[in-house]
PDB file of N, CA and C in Angstrom:
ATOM      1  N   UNK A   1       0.824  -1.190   0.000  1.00  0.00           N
ATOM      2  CA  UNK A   1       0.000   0.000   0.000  1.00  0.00           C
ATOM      3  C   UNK A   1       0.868   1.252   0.000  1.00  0.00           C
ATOM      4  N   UNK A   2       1.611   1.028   0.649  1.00  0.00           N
ATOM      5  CA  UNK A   2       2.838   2.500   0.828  1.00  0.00           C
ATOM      6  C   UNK A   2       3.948   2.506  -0.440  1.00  0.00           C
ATOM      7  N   UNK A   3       3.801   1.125  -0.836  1.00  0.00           N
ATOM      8  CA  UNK A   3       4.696   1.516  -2.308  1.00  0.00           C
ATOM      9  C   UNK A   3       3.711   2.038  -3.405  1.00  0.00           C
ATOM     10  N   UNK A   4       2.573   1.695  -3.523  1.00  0.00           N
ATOM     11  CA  UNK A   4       1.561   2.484  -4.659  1.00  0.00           C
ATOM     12  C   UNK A   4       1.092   3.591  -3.922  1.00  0.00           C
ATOM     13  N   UNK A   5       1.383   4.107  -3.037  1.00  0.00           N
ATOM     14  CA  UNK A   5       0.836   5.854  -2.558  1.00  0.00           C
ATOM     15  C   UNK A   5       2.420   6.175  -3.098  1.00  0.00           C
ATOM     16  N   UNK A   6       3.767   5.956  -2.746  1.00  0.00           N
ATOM     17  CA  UNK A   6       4.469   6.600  -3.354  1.00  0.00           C
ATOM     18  C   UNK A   6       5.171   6.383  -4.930  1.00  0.00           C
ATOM     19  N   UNK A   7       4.663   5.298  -5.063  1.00  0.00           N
ATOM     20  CA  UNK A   7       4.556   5.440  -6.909  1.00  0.00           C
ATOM     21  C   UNK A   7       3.993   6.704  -7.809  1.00  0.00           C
ATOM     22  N   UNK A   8       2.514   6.878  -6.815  1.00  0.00           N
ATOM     23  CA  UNK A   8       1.605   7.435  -7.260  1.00  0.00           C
ATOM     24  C   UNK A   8       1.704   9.181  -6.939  1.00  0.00           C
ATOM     25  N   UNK A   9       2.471   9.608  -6.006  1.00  0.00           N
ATOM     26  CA  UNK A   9       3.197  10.941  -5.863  1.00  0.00           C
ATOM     27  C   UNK A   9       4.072  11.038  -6.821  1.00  0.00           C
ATOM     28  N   UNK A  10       5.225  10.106  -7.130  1.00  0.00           N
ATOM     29  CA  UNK A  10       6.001  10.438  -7.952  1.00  0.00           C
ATOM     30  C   UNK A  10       5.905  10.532  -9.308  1.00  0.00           C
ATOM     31  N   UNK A  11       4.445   9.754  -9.397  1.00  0.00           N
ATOM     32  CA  UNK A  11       3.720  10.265 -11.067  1.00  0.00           C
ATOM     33  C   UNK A  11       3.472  11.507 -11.318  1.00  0.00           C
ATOM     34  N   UNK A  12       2.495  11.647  -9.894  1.00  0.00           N
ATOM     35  CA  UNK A  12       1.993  13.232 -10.252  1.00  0.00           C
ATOM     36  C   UNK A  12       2.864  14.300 -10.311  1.00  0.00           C
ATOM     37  N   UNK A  13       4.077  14.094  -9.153  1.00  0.00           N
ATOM     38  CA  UNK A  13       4.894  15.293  -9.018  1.00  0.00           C
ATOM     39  C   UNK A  13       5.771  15.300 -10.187  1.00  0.00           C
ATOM     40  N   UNK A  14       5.914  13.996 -11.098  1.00  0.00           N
ATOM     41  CA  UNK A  14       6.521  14.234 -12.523  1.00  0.00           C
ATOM     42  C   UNK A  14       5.653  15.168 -13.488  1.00  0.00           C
ATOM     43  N   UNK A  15       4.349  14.537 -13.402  1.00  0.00           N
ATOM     44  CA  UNK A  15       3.240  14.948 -14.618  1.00  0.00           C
ATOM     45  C   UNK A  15       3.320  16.567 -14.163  1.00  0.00           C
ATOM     46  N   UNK A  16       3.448  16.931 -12.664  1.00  0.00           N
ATOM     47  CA  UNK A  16       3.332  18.707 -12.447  1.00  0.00           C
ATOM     48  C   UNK A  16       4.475  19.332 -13.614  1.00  0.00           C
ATOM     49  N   UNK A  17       5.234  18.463 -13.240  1.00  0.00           N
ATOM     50  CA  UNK A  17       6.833  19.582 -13.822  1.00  0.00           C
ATOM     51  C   UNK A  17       6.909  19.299 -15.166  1.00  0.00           C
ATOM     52  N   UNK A  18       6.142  18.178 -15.277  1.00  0.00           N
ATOM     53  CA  UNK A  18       6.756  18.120 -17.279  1.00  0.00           C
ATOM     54  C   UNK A  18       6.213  19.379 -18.109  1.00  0.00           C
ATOM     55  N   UNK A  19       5.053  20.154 -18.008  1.00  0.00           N
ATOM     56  CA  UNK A  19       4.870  21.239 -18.757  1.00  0.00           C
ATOM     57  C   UNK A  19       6.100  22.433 -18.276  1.00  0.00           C
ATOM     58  N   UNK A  20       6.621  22.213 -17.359  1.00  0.00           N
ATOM     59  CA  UNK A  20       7.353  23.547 -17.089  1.00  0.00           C
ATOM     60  C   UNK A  20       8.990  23.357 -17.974  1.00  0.00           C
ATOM     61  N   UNK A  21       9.511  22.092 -17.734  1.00  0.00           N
ATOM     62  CA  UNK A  21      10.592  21.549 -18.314  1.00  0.00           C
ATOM     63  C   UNK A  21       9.858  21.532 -19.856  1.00  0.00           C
ATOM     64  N   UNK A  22       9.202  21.308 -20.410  1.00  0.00           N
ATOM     65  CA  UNK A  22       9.340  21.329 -22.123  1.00  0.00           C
ATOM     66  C   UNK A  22       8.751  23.198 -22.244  1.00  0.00           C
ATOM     67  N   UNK A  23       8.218  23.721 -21.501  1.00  0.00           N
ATOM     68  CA  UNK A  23       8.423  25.086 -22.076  1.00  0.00           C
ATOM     69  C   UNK A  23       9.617  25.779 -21.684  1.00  0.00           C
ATOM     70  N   UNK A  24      10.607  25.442 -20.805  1.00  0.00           N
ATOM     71  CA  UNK A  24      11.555  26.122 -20.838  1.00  0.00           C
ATOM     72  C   UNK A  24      12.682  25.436 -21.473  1.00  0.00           C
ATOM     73  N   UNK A  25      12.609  24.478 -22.304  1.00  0.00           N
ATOM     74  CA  UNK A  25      13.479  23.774 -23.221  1.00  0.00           C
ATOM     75  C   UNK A  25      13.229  24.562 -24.467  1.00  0.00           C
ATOM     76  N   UNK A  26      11.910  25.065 -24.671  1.00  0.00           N
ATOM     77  CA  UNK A  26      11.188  25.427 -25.914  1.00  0.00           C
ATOM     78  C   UNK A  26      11.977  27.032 -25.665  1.00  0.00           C
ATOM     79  N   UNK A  27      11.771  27.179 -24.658  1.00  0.00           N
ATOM     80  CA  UNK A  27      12.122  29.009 -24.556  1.00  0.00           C
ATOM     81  C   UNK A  27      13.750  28.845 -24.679  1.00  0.00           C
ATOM     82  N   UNK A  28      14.589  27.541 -24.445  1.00  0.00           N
ATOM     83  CA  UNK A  28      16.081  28.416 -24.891  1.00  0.00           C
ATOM     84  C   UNK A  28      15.998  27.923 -26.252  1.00  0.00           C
ATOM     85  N   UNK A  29      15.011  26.765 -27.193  1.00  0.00           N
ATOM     86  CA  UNK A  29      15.691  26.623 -28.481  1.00  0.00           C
ATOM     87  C   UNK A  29      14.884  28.201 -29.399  1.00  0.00           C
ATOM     88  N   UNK A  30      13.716  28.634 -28.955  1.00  0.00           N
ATOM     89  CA  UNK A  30      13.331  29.805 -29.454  1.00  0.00           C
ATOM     90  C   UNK A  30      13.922  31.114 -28.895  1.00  0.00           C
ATOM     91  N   UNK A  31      14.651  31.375 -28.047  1.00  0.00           N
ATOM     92  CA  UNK A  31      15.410  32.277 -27.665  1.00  0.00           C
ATOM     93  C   UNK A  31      16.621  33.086 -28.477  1.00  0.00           C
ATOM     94  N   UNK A  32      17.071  32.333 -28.784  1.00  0.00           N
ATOM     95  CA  UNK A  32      17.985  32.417 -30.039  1.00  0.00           C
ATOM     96  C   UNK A  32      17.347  33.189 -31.116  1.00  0.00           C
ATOM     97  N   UNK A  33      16.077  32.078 -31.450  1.00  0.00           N
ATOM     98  CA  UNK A  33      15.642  32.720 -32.723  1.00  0.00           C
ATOM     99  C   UNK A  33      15.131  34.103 -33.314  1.00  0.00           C
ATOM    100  N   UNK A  34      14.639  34.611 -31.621  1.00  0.00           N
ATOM    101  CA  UNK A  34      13.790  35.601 -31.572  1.00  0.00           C
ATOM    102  C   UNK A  34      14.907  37.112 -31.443  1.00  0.00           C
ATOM    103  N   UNK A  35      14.226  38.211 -32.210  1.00  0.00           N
ATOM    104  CA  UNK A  35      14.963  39.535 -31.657  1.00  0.00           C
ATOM    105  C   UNK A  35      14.785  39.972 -30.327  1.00  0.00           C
ATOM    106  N   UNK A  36      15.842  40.514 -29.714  1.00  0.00           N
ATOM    107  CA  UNK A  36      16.003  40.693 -28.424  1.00  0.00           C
ATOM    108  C   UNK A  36      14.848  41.662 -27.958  1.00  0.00           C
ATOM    109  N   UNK A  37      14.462  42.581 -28.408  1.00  0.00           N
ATOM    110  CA  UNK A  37      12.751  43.502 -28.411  1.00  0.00           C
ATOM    111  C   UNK A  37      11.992  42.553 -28.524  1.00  0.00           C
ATOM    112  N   UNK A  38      11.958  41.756 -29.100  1.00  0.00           N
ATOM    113  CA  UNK A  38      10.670  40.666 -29.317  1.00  0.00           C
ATOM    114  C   UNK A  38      10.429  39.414 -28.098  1.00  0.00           C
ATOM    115  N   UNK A  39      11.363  39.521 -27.456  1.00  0.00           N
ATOM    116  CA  UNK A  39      11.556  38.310 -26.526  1.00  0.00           C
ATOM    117  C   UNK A  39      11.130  38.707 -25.308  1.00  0.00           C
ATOM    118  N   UNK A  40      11.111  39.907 -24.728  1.00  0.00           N
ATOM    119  CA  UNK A  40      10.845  40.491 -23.562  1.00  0.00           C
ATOM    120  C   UNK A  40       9.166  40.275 -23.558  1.00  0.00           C
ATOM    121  N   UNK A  41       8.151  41.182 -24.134  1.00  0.00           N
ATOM    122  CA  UNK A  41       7.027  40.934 -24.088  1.00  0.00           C
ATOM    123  C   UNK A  41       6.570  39.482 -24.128  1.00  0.00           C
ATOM    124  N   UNK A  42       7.091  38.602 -25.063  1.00  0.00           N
ATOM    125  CA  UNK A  42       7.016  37.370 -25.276  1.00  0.00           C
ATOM    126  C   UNK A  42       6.898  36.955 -23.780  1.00  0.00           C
ATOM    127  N   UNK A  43       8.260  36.782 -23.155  1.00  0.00           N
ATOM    128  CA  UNK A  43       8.711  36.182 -21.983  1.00  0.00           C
ATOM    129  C   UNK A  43       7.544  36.937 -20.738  1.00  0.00           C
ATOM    130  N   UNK A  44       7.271  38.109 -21.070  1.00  0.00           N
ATOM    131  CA  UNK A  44       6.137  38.487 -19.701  1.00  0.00           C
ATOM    132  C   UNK A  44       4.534  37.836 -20.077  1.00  0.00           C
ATOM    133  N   UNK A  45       4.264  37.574 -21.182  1.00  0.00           N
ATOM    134  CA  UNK A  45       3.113  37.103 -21.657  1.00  0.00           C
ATOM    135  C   UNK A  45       2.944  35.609 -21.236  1.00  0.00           C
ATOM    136  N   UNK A  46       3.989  35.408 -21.549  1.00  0.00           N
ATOM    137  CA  UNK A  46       4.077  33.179 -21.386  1.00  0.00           C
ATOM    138  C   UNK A  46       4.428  33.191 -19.278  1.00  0.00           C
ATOM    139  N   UNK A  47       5.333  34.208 -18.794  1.00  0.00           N
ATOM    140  CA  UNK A  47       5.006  34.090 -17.324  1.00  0.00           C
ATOM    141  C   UNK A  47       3.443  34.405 -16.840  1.00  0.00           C
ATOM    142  N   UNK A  48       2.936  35.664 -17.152  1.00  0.00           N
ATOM    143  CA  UNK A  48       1.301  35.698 -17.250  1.00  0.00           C
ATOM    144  C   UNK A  48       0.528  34.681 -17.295  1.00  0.00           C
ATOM    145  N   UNK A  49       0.549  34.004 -18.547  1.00  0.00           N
ATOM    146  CA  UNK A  49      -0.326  32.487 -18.276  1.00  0.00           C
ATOM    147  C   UNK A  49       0.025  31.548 -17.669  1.00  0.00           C
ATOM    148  N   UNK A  50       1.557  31.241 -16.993  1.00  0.00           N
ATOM    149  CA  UNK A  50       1.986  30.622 -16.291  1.00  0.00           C
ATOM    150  C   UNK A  50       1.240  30.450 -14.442  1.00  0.00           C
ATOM    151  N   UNK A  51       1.325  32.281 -14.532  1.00  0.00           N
ATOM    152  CA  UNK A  51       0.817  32.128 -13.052  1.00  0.00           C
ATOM    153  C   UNK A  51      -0.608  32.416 -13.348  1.00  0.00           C
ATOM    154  N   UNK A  52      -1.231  32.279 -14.149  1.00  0.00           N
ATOM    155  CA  UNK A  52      -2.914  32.176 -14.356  1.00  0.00           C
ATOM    156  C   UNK A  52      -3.122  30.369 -14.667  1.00  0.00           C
ATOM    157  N   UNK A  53      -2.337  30.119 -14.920  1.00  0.00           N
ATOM    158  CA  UNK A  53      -2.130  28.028 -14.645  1.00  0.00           C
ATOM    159  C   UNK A  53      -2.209  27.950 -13.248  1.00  0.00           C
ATOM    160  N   UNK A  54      -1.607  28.743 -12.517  1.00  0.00           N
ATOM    161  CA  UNK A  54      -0.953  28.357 -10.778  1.00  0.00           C
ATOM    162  C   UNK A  54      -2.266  28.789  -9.955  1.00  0.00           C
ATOM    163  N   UNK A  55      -3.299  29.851 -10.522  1.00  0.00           N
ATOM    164  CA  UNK A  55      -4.260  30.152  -9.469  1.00  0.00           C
ATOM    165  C   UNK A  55      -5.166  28.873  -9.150  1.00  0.00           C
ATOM    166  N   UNK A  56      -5.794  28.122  -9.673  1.00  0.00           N
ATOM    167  CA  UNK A  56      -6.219  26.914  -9.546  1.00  0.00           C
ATOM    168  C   UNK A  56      -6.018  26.657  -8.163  1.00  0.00           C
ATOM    169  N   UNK A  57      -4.809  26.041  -8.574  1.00  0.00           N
ATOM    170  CA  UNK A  57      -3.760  25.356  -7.319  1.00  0.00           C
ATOM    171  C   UNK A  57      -3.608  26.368  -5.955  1.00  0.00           C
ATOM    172  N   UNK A  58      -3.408  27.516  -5.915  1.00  0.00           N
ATOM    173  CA  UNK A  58      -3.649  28.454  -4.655  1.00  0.00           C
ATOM    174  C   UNK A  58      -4.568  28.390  -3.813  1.00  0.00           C
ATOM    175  N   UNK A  59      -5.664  28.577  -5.092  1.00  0.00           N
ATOM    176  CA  UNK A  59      -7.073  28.782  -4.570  1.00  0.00           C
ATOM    177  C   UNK A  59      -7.670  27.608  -3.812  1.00  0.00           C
ATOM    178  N   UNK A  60      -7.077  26.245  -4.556  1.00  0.00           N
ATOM    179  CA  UNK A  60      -7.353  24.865  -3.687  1.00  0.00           C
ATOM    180  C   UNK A  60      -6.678  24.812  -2.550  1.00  0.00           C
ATOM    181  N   UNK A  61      -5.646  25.067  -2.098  1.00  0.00           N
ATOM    182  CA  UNK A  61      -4.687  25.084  -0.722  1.00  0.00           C
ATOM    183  C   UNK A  61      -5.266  26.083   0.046  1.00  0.00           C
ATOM    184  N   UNK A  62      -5.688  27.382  -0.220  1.00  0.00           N
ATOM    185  CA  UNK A  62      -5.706  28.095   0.698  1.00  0.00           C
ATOM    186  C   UNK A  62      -7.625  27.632   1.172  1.00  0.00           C
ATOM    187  N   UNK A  63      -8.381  27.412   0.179  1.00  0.00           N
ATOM    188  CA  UNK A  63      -9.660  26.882   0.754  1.00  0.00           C
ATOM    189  C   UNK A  63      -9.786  25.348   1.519  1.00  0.00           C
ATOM    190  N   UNK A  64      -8.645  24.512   0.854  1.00  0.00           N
ATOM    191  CA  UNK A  64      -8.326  23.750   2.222  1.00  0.00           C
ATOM    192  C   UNK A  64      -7.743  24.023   3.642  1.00  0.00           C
ATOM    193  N   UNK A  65      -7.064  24.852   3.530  1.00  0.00           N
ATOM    194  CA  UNK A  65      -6.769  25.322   5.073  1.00  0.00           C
ATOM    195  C   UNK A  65      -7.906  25.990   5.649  1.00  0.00           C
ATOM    196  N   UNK A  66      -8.399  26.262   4.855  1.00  0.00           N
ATOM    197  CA  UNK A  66      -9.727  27.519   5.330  1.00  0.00           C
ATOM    198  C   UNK A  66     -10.712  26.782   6.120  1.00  0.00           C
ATOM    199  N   UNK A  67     -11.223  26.113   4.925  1.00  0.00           N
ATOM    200  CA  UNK A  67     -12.496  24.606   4.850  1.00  0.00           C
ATOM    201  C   UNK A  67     -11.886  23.390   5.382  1.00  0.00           C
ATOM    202  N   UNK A  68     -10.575  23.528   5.566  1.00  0.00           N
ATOM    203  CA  UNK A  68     -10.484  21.568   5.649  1.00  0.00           C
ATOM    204  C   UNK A  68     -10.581  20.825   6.921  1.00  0.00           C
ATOM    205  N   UNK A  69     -10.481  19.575   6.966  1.00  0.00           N
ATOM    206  CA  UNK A  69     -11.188  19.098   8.469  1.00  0.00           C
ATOM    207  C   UNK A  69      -9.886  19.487   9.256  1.00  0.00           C
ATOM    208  N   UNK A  70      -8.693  20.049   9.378  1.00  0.00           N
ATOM    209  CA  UNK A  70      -8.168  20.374  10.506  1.00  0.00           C
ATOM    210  C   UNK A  70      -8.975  21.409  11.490  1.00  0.00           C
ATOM    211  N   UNK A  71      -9.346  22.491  10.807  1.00  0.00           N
ATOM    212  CA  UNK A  71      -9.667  23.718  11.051  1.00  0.00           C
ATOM    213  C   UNK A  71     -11.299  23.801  11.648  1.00  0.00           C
ATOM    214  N   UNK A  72     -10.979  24.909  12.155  1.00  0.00           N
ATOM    215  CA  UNK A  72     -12.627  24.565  13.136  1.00  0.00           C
ATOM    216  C   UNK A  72     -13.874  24.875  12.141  1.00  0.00           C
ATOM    217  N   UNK A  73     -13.753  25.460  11.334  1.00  0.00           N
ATOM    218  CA  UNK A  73     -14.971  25.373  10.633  1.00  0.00           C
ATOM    219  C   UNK A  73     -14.884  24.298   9.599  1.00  0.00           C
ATOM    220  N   UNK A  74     -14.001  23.212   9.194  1.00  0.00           N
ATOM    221  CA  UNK A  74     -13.844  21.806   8.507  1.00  0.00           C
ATOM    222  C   UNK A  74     -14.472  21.454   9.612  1.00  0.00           C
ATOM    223  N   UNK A  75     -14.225  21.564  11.108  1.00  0.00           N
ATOM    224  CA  UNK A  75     -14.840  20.668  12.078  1.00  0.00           C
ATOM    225  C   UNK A  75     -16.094  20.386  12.476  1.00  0.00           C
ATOM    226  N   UNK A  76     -16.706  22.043  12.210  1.00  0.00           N
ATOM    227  CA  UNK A  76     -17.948  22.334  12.515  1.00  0.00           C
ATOM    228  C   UNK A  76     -18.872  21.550  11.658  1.00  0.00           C
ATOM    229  N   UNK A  77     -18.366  21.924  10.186  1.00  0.00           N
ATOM    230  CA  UNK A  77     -19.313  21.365   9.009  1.00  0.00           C
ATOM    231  C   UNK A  77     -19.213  19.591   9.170  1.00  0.00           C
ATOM    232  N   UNK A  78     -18.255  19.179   9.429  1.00  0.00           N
ATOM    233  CA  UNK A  78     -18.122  17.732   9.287  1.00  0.00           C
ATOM    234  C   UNK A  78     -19.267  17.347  10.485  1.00  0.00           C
ATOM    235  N   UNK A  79     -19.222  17.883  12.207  1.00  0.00           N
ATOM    236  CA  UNK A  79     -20.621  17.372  12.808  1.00  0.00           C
ATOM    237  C   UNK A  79     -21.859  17.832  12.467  1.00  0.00           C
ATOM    238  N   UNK A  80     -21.753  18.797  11.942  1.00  0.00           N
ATOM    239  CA  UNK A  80     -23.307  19.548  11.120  1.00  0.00           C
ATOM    240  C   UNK A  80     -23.737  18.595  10.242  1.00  0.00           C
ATOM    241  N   UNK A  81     -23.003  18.316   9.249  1.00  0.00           N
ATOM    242  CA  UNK A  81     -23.355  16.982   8.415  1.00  0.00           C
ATOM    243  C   UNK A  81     -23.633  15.543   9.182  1.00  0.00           C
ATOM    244  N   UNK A  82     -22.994  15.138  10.211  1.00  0.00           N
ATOM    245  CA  UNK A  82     -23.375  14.475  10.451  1.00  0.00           C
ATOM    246  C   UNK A  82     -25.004  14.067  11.724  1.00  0.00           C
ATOM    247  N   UNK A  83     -24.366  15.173  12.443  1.00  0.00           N
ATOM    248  CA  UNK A  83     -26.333  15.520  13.145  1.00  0.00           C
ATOM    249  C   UNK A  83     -27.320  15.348  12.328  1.00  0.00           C
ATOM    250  N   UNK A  84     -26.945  15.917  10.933  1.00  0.00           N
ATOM    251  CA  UNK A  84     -28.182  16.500  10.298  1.00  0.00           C
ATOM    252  C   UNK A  84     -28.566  15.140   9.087  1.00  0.00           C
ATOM    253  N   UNK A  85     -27.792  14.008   9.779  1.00  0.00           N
ATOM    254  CA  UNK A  85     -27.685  12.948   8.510  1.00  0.00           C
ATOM    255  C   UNK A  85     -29.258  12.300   8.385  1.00  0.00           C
ATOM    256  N   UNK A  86     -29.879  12.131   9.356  1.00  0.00           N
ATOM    257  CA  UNK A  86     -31.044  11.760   9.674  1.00  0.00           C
ATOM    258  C   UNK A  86     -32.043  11.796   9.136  1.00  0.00           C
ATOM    259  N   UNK A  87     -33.510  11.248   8.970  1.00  0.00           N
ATOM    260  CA  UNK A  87     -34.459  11.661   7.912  1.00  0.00           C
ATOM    261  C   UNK A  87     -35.789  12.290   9.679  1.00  0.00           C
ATOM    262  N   UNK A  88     -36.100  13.364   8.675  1.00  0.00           N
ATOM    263  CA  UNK A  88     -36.811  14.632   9.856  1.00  0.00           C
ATOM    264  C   UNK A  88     -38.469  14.379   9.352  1.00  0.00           C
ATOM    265  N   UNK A  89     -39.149  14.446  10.361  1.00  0.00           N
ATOM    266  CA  UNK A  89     -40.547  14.247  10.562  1.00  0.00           C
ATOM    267  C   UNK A  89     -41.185  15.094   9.190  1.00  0.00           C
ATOM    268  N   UNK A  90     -40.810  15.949   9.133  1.00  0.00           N
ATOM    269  CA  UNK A  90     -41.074  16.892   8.054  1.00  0.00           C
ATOM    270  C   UNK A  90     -40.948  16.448   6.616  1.00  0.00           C
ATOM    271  N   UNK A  91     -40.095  15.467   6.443  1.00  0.00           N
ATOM    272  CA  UNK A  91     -39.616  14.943   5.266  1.00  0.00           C
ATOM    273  C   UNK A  91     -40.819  14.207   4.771  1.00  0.00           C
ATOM    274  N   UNK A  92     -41.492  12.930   5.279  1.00  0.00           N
ATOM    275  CA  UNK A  92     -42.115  12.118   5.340  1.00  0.00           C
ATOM    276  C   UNK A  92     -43.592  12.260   6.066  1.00  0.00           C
ATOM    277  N   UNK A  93     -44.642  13.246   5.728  1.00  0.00           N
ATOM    278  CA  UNK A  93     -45.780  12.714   6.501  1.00  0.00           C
ATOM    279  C   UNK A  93     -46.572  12.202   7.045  1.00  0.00           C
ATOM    280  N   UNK A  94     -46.266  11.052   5.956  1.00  0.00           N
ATOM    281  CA  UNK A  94     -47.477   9.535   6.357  1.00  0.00           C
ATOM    282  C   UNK A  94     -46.310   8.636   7.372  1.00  0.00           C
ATOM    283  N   UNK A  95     -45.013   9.576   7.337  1.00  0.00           N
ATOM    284  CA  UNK A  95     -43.978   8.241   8.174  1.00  0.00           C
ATOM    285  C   UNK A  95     -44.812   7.820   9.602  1.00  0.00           C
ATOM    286  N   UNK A  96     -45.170   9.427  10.196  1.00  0.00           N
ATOM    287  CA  UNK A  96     -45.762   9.277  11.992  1.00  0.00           C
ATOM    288  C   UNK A  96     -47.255   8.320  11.662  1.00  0.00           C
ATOM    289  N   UNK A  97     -47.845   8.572  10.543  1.00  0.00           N
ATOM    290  CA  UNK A  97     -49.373   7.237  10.817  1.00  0.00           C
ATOM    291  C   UNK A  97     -49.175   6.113  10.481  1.00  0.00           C
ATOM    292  N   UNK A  98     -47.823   5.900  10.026  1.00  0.00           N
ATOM    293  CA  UNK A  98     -47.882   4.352   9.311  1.00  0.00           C
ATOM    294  C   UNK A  98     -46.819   3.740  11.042  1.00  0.00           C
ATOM    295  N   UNK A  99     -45.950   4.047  11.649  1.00  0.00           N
ATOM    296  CA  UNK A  99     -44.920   3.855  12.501  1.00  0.00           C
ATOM    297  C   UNK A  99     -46.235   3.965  13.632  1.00  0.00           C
ATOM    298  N   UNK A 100     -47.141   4.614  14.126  1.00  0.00           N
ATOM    299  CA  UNK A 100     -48.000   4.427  15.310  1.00  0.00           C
ATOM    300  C   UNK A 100     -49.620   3.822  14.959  1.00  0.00           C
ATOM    301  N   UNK A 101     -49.925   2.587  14.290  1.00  0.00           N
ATOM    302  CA  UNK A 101     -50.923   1.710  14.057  1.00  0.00           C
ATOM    303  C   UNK A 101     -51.853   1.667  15.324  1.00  0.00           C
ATOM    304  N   UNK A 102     -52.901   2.285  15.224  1.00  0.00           N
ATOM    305  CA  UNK A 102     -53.599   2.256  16.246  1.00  0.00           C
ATOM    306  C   UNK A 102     -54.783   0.974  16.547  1.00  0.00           C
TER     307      UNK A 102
END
């Protein structure tokens, strides 16, 4: 079990980095090619969508710390859900005449 959880990190943490390693392989064989005025905007445009790739990923970490079951409101919601797992008188009308047969 502990060798396929860390198989399975070292997939993902490959699959993270392979887009970053073939665009910056791509940026020194096109680097060259490009005029030195032309490469600057280039290079702030391709970081731009880079860190518009990365908000995703922020936005999931920081709403897990926020939301997640460490934290007291992960805690709160996790017994709220579970109090509330129940089926309520309200749900079911005929439940109270069929359960007390007189």
């Amino acid at each position: 079990m502990s060798q396929d959880q860390s198989d399975k990190n070292w997939v993902d943490t490959s699959a993270s980095f392979a887009p970053a390693v073939i665009g910056a392989a791509a940026g020194v064989v096109v680097g060259d090619l490009m005029h030195r005025d032309a490469r600057r905007p280039v290079a702030f445009a391709l970081a731009a969508i880079g860190l518009c790739a990365l908000v995703p990923s922020v936005v999931e970490i920081v709403v897990d710390k926020v939301n997640g079951p460490q934290s007291r409101r992960g805690s709160q919601r996790t017994l709220r859900s579970i109090r509330d797992a129940g089926v309520s008188g309200n749900e079911f009308p005929d439940l109270e005449d069929e359960m007390f047969i007189g």
